[in-house]
PDB file of N, CA and C in Angstrom:
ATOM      1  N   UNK A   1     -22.742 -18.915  13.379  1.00  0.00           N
ATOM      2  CA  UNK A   1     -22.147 -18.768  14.697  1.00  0.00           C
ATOM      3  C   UNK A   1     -22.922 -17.710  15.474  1.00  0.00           C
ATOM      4  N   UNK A   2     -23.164 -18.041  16.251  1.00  0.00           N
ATOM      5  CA  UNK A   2     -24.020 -17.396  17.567  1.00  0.00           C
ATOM      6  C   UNK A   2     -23.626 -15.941  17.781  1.00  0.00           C
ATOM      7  N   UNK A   3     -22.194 -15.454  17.742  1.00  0.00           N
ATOM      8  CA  UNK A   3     -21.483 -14.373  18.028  1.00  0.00           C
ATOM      9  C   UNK A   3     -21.205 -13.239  16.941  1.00  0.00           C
ATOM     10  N   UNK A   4     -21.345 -14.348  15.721  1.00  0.00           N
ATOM     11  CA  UNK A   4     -20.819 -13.621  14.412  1.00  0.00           C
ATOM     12  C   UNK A   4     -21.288 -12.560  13.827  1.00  0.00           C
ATOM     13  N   UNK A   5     -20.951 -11.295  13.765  1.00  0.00           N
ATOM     14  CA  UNK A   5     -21.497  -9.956  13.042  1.00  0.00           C
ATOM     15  C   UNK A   5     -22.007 -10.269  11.903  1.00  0.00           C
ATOM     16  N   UNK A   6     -21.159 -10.985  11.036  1.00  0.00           N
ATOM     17  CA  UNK A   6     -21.627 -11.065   9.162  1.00  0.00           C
ATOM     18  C   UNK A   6     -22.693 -12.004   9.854  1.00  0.00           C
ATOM     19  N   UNK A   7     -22.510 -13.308  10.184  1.00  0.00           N
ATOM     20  CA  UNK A   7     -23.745 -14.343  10.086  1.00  0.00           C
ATOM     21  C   UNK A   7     -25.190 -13.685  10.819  1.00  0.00           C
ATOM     22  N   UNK A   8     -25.154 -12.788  11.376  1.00  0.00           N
ATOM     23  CA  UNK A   8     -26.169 -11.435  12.091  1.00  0.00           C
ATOM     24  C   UNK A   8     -26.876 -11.084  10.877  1.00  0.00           C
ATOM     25  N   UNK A   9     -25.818 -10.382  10.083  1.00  0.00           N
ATOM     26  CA  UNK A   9     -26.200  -9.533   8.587  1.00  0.00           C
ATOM     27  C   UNK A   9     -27.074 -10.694   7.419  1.00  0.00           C
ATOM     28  N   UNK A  10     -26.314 -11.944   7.445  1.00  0.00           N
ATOM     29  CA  UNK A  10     -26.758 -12.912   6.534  1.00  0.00           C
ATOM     30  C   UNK A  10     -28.404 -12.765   7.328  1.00  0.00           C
ATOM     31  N   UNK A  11     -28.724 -13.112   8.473  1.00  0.00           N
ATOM     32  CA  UNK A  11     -29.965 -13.580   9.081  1.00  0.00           C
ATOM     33  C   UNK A  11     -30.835 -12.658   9.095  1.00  0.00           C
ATOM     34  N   UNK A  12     -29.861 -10.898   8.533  1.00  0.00           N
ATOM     35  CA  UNK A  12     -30.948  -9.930   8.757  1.00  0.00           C
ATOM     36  C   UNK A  12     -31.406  -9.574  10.059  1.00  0.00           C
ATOM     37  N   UNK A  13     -30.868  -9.898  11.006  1.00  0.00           N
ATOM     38  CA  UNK A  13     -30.743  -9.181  12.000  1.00  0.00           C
ATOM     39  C   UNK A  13     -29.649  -8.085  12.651  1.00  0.00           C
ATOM     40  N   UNK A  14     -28.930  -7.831  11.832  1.00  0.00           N
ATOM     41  CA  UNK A  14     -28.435  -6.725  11.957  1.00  0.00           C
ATOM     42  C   UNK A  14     -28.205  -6.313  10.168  1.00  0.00           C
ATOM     43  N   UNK A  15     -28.800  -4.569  10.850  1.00  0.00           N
ATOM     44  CA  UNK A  15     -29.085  -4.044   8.740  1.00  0.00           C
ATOM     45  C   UNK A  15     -28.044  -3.888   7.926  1.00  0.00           C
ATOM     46  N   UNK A  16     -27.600  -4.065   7.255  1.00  0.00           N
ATOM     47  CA  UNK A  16     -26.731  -4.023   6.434  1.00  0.00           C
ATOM     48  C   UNK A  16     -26.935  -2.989   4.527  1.00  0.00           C
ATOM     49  N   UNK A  17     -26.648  -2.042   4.080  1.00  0.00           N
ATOM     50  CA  UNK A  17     -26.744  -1.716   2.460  1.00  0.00           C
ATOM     51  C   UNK A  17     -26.476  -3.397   1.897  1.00  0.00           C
ATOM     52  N   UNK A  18     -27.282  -4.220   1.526  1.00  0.00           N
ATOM     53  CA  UNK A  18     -26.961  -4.971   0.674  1.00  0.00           C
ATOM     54  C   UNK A  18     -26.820  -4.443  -0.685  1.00  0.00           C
ATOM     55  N   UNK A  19     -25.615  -5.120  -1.609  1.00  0.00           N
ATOM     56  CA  UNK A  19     -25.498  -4.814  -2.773  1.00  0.00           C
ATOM     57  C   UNK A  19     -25.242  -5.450  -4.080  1.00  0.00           C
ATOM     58  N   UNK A  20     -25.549  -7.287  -3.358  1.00  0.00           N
ATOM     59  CA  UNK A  20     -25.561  -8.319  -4.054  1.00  0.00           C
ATOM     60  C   UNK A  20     -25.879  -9.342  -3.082  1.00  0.00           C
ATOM     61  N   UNK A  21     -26.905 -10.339  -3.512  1.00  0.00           N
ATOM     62  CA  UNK A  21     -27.273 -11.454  -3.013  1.00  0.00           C
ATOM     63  C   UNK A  21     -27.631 -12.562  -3.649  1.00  0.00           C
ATOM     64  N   UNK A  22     -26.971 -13.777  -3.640  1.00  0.00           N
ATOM     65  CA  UNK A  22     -27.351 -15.329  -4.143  1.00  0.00           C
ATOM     66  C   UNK A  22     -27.617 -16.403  -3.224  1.00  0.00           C
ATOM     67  N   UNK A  23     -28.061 -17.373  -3.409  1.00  0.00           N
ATOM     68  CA  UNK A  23     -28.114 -18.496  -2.684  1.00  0.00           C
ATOM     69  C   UNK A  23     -26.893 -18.851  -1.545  1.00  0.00           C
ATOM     70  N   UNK A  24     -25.865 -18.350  -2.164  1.00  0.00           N
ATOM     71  CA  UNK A  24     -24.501 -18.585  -1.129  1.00  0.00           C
ATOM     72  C   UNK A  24     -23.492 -17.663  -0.900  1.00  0.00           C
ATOM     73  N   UNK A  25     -23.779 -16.339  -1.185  1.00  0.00           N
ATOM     74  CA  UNK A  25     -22.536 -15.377  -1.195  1.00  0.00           C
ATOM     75  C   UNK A  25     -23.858 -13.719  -0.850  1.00  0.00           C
ATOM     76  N   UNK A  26     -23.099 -13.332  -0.057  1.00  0.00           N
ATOM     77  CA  UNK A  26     -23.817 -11.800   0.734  1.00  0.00           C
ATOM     78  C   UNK A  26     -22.771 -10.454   0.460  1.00  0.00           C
ATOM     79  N   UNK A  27     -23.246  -9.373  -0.525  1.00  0.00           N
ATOM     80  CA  UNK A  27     -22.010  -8.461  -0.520  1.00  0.00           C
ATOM     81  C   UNK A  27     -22.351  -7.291  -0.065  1.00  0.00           C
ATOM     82  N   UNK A  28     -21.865  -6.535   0.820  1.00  0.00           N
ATOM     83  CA  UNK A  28     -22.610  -5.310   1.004  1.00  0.00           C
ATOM     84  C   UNK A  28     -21.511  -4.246   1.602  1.00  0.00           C
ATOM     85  N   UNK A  29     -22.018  -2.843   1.499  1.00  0.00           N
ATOM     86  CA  UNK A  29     -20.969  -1.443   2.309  1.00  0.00           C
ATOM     87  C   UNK A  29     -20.700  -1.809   3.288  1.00  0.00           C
ATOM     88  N   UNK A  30     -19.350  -1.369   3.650  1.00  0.00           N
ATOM     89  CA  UNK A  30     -18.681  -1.342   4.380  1.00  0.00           C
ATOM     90  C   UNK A  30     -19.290  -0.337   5.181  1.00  0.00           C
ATOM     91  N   UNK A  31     -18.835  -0.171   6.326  1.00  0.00           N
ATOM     92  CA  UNK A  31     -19.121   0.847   7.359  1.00  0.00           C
ATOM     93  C   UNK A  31     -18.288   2.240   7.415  1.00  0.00           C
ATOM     94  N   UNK A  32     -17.152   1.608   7.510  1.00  0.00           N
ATOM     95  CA  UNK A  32     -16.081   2.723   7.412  1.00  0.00           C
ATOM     96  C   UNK A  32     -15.247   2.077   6.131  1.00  0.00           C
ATOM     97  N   UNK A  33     -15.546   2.626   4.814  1.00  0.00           N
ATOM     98  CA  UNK A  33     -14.908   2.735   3.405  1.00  0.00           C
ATOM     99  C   UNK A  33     -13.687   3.433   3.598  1.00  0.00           C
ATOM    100  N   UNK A  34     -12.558   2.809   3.133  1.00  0.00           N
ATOM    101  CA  UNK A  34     -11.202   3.320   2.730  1.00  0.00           C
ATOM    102  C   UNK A  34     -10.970   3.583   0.923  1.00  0.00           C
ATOM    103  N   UNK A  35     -11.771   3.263   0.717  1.00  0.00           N
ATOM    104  CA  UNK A  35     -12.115   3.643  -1.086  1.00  0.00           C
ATOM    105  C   UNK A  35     -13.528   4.427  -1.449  1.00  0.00           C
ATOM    106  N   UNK A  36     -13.443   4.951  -2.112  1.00  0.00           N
ATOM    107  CA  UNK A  36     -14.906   4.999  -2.954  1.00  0.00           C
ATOM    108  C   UNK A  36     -15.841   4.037  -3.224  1.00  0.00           C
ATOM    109  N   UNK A  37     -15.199   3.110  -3.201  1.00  0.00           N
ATOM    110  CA  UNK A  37     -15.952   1.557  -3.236  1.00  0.00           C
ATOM    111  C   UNK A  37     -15.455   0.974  -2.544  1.00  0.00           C
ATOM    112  N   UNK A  38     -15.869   0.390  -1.226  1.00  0.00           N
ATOM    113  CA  UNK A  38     -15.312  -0.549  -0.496  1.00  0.00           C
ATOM    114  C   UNK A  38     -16.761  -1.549  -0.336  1.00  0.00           C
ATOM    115  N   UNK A  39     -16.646  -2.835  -0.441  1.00  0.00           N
ATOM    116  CA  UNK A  39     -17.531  -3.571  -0.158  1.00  0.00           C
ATOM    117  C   UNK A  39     -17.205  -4.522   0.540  1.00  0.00           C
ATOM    118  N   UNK A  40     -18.065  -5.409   0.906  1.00  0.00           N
ATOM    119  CA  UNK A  40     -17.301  -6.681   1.453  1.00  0.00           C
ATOM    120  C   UNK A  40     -18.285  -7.782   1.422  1.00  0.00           C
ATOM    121  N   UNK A  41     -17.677  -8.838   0.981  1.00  0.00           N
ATOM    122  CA  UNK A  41     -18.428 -10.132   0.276  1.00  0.00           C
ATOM    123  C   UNK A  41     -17.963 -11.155   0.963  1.00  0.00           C
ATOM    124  N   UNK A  42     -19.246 -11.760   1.232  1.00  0.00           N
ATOM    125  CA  UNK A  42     -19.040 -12.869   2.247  1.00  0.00           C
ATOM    126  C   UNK A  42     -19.373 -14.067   1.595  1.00  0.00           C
ATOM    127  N   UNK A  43     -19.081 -15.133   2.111  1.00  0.00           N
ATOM    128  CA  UNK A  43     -20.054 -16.610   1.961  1.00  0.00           C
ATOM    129  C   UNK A  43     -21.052 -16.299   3.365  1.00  0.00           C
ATOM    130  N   UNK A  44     -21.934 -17.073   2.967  1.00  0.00           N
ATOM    131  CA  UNK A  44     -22.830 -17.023   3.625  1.00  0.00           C
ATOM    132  C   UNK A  44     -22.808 -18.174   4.777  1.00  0.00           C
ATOM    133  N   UNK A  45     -22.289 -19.050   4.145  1.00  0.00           N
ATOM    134  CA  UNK A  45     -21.602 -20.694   5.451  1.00  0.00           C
ATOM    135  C   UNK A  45     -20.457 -19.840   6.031  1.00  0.00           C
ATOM    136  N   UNK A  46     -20.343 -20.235   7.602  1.00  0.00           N
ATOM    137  CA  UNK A  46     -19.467 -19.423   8.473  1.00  0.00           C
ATOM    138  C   UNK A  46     -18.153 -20.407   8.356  1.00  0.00           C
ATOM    139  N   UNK A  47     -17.098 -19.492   8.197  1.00  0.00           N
ATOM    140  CA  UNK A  47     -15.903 -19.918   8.042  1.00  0.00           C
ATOM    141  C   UNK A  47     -15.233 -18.910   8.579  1.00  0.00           C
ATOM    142  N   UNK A  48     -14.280 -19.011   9.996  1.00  0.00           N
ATOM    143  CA  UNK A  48     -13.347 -18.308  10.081  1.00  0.00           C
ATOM    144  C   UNK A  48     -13.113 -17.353   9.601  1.00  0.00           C
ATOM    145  N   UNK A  49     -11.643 -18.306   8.861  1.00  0.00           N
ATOM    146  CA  UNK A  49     -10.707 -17.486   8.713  1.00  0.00           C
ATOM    147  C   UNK A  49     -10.144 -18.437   7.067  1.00  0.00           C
ATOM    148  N   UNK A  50      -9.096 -18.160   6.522  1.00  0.00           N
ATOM    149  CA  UNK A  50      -8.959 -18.610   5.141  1.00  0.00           C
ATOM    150  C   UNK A  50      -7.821 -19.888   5.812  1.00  0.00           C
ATOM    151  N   UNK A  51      -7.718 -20.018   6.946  1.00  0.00           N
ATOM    152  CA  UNK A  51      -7.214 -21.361   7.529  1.00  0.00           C
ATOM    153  C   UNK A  51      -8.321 -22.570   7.866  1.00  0.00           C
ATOM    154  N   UNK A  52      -9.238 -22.621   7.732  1.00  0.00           N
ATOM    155  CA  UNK A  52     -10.099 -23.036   7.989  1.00  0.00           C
ATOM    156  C   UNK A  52     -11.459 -23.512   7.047  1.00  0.00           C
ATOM    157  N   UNK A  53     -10.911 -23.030   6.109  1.00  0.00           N
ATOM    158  CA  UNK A  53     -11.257 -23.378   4.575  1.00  0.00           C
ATOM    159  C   UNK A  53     -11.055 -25.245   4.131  1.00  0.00           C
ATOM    160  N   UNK A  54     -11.773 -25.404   3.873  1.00  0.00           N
ATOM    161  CA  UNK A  54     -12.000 -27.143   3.849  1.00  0.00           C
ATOM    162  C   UNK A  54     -12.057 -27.258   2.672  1.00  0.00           C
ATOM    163  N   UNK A  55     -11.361 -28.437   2.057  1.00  0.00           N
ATOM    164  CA  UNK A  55     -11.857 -29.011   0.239  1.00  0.00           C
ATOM    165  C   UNK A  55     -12.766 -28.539   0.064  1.00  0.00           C
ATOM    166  N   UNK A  56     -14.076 -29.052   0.336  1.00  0.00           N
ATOM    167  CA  UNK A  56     -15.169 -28.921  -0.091  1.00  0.00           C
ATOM    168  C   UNK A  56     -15.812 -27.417  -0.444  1.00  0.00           C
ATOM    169  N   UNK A  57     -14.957 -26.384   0.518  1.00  0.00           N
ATOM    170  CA  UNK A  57     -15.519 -24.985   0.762  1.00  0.00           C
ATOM    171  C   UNK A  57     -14.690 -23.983  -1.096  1.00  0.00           C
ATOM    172  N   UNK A  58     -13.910 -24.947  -1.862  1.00  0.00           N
ATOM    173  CA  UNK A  58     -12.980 -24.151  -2.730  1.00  0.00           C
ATOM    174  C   UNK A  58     -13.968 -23.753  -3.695  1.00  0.00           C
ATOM    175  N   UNK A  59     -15.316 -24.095  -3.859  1.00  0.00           N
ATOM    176  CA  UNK A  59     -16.060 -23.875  -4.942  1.00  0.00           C
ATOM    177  C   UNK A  59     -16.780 -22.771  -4.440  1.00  0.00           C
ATOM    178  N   UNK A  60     -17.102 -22.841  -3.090  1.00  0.00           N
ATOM    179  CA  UNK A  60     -17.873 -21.523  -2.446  1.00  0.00           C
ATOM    180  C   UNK A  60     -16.910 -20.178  -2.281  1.00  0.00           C
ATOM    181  N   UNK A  61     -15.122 -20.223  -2.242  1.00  0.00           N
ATOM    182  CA  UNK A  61     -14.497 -19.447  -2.508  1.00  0.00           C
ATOM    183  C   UNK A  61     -14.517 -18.980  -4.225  1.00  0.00           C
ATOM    184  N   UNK A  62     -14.593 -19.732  -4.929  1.00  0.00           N
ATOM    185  CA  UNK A  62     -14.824 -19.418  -6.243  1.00  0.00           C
ATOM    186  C   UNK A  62     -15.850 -17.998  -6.534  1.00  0.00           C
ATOM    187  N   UNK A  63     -17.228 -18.753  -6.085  1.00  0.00           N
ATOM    188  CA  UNK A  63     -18.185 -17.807  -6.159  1.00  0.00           C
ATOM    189  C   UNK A  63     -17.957 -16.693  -5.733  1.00  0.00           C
ATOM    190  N   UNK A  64     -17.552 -16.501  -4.480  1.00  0.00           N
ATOM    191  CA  UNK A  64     -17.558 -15.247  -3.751  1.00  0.00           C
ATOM    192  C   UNK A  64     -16.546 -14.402  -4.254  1.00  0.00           C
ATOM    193  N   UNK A  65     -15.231 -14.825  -4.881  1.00  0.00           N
ATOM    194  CA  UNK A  65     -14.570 -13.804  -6.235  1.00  0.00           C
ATOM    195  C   UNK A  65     -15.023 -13.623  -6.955  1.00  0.00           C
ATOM    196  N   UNK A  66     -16.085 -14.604  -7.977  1.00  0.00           N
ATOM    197  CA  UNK A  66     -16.673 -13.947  -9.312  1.00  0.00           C
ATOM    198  C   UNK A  66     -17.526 -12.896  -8.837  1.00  0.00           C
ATOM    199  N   UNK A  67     -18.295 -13.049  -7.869  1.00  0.00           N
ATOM    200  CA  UNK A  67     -19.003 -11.896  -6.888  1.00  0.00           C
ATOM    201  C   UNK A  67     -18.471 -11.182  -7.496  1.00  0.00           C
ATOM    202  N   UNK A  68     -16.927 -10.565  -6.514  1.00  0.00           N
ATOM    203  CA  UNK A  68     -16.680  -9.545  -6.918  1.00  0.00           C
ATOM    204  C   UNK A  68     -16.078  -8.844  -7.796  1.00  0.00           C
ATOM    205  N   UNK A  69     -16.077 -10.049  -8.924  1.00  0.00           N
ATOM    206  CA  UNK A  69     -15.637  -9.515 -10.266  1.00  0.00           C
ATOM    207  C   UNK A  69     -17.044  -8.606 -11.398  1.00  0.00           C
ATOM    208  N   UNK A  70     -18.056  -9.355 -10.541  1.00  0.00           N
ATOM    209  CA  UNK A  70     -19.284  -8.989 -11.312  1.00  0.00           C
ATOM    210  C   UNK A  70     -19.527  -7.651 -10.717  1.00  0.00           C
ATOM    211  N   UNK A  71     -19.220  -7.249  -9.073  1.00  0.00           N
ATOM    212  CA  UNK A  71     -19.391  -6.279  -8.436  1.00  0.00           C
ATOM    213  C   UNK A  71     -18.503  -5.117  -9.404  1.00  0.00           C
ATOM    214  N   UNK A  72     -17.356  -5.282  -9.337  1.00  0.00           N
ATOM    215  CA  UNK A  72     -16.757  -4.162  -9.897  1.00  0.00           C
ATOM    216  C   UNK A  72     -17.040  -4.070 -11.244  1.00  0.00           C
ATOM    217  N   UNK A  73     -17.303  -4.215 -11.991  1.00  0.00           N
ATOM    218  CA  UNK A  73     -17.838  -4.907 -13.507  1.00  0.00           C
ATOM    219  C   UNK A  73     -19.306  -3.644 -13.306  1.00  0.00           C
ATOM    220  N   UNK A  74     -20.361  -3.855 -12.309  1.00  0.00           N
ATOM    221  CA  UNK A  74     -21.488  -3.499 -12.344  1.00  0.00           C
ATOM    222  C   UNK A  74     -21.153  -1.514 -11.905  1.00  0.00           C
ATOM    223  N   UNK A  75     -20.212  -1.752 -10.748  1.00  0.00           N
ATOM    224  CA  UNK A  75     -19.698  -0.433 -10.458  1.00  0.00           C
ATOM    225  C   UNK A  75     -18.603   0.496 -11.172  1.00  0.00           C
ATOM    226  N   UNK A  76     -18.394  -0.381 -12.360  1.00  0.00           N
ATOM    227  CA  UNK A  76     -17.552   0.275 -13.272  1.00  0.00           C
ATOM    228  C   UNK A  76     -16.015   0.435 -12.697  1.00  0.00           C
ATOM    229  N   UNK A  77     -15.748  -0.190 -12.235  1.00  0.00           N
ATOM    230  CA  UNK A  77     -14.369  -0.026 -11.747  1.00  0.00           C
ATOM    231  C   UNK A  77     -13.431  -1.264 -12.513  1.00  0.00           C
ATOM    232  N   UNK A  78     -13.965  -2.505 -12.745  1.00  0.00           N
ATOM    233  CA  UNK A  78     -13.329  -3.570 -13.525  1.00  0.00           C
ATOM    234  C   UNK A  78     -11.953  -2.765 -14.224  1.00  0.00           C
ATOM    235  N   UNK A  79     -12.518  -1.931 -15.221  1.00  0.00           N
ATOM    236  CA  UNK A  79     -11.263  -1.662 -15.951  1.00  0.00           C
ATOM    237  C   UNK A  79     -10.266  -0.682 -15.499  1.00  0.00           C
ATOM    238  N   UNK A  80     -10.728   0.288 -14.794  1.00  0.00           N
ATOM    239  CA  UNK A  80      -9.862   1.267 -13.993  1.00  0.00           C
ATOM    240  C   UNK A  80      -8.702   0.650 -12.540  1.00  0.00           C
ATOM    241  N   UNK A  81      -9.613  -0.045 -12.319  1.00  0.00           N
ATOM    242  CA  UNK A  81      -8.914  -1.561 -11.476  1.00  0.00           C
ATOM    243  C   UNK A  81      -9.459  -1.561  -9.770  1.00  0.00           C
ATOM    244  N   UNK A  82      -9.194  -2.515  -8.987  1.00  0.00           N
ATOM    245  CA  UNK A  82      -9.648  -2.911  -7.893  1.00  0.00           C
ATOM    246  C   UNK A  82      -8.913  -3.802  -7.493  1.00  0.00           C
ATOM    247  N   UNK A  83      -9.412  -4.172  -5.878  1.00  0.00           N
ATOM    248  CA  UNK A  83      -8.693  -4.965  -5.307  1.00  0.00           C
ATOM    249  C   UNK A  83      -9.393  -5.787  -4.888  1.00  0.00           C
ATOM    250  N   UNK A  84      -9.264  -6.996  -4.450  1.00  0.00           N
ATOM    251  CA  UNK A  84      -9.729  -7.800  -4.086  1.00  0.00           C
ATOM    252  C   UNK A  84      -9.493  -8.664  -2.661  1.00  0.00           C
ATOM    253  N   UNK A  85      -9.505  -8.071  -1.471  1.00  0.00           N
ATOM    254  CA  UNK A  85      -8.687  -8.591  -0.357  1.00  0.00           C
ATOM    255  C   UNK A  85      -9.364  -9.478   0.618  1.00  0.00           C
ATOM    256  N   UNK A  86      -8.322 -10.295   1.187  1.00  0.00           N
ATOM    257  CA  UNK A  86      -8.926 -11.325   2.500  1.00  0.00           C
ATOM    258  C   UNK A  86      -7.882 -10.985   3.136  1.00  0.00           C
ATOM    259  N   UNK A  87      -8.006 -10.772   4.370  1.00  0.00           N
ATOM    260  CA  UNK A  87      -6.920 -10.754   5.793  1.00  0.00           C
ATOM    261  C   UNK A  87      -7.349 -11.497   6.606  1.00  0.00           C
ATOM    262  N   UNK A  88      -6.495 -12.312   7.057  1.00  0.00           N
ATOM    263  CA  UNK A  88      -6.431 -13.732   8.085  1.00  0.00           C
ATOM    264  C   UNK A  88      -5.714 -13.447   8.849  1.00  0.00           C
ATOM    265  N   UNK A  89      -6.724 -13.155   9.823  1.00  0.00           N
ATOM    266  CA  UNK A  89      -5.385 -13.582  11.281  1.00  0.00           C
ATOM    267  C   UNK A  89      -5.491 -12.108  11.744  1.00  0.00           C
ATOM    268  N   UNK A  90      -5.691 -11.709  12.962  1.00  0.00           N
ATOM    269  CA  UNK A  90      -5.531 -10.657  13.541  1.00  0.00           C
ATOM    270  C   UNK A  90      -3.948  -9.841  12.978  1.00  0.00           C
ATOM    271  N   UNK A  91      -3.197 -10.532  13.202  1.00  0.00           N
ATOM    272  CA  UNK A  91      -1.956 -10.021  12.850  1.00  0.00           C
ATOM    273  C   UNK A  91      -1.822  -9.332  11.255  1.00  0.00           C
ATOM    274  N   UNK A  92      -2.934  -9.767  10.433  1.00  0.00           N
ATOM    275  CA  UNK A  92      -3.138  -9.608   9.136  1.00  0.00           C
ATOM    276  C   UNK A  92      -4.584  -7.984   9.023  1.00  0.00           C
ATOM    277  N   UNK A  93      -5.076  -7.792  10.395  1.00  0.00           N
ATOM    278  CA  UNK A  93      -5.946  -6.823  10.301  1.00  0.00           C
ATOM    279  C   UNK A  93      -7.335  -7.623  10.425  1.00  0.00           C
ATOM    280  N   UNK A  94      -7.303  -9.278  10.298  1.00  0.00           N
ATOM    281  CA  UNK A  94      -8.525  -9.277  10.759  1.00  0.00           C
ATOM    282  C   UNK A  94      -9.059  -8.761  11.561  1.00  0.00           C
ATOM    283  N   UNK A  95     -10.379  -8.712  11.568  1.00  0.00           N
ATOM    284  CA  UNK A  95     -11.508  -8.138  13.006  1.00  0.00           C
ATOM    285  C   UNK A  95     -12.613  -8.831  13.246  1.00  0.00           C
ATOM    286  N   UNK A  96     -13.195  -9.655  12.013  1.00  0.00           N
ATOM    287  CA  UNK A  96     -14.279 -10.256  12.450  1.00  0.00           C
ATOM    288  C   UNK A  96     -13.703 -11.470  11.622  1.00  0.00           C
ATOM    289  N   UNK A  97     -13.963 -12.582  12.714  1.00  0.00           N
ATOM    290  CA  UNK A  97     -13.176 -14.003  11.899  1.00  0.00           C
ATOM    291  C   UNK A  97     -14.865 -14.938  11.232  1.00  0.00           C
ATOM    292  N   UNK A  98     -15.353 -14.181  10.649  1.00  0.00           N
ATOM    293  CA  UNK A  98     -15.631 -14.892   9.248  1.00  0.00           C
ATOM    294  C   UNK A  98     -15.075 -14.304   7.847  1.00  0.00           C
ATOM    295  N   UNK A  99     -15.014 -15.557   6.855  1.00  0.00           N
ATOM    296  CA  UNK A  99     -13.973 -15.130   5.634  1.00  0.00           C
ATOM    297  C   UNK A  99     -14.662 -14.228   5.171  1.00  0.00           C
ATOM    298  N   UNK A 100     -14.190 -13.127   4.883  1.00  0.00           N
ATOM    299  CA  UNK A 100     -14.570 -11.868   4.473  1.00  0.00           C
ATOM    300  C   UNK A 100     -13.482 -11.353   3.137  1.00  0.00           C
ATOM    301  N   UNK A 101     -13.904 -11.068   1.843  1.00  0.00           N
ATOM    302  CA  UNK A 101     -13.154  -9.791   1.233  1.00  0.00           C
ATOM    303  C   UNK A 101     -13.741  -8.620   1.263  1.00  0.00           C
ATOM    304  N   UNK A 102     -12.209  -7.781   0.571  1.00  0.00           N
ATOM    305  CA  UNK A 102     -12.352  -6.181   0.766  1.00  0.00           C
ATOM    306  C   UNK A 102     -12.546  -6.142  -0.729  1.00  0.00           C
ATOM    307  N   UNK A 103     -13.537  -5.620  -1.438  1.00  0.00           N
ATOM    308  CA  UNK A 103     -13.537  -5.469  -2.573  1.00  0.00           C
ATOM    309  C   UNK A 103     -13.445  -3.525  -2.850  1.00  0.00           C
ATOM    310  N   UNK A 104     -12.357  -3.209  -3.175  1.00  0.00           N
ATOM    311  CA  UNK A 104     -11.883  -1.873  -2.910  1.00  0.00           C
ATOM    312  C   UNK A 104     -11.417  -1.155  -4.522  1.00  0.00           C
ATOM    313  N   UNK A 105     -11.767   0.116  -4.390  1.00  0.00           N
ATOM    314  CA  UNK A 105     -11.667   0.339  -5.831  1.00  0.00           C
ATOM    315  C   UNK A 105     -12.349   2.131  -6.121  1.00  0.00           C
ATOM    316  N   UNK A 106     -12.246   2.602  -7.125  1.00  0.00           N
ATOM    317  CA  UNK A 106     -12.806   4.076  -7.441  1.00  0.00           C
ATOM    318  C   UNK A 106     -11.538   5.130  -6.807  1.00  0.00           C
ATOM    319  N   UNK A 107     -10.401   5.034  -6.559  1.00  0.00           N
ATOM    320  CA  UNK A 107      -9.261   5.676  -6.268  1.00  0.00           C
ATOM    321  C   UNK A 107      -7.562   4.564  -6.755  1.00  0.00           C
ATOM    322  N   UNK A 108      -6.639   5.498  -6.808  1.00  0.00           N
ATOM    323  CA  UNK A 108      -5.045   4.729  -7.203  1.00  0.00           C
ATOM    324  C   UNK A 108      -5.337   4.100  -5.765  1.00  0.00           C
ATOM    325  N   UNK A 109      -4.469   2.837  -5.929  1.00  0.00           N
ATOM    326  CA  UNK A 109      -4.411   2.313  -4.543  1.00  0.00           C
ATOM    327  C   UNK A 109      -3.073   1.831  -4.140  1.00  0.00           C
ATOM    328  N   UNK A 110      -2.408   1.976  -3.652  1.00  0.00           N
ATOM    329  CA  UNK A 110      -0.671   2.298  -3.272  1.00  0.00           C
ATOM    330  C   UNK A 110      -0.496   0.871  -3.206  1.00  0.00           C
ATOM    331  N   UNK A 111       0.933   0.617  -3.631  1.00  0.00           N
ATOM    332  CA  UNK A 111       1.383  -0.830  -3.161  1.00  0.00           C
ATOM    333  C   UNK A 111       3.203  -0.434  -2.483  1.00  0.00           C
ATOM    334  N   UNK A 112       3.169  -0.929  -1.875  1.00  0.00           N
ATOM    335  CA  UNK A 112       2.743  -2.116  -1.120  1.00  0.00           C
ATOM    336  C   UNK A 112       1.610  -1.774   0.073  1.00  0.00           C
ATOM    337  N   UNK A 113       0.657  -2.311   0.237  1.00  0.00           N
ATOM    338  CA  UNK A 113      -0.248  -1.966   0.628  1.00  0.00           C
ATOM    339  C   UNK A 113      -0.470  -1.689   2.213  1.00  0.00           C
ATOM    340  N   UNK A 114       0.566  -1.969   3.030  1.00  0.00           N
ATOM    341  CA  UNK A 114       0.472  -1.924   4.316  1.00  0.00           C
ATOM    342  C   UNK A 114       1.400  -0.950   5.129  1.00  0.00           C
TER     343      UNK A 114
END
């Protein structure tokens, strides 16, 4: 998408800390971290929002969690624990409507979370 911040970052035109990259999934720092680890892992095909998610797209959601299971795994947080978040919908805190998680972690993290 023409407008899109992440699809910017995917194209490398706007810089990004990358901190994992495959054929179909982009993970990199956050800007403004609310954890010690905050990352955020994208697909690399532009999708909204998690409404907008098509059959075909459930295998490319797959990947982009093991992402960040391998992410926290690599950053040592796996066992101490993490989060794993998508927010849809402005009303939900989106800000940029491609599917994005918060892969958050290296501090307790309060529930209920909002």
């Amino acid at each position: 998408m023409e407008n899109c911040i992440f699809c910017k970052i995917v194209e490398r035109s706007i810089p990004s800390k990358v901190v994992f990259e495959n054929e179909n999934v982009l993970a990199f720092e956050d800007l403004n971290p609310q954890a010690p680890t905050h990352i955020l892992i994208i697909p690399k095909k532009h999708i909204a929002t998690l409404n907008d998610v098509a059959q075909e797209d459930q295998w490319l959601l797959g990947e982009v969690i093991l992402s960040g299971a391998a992410i926290a795994k690599d950053r040592h947080i796996n066992t101490s624990g993490y989060r794993l978040v998508a927010n849809t919908n402005a009303g939900a805190g989106q800000s940029v409507f491609h599917v994005h998680f918060h892969l958050l972690g290296g501090r307790s993290l309060a529930w209920p979370p909002g």
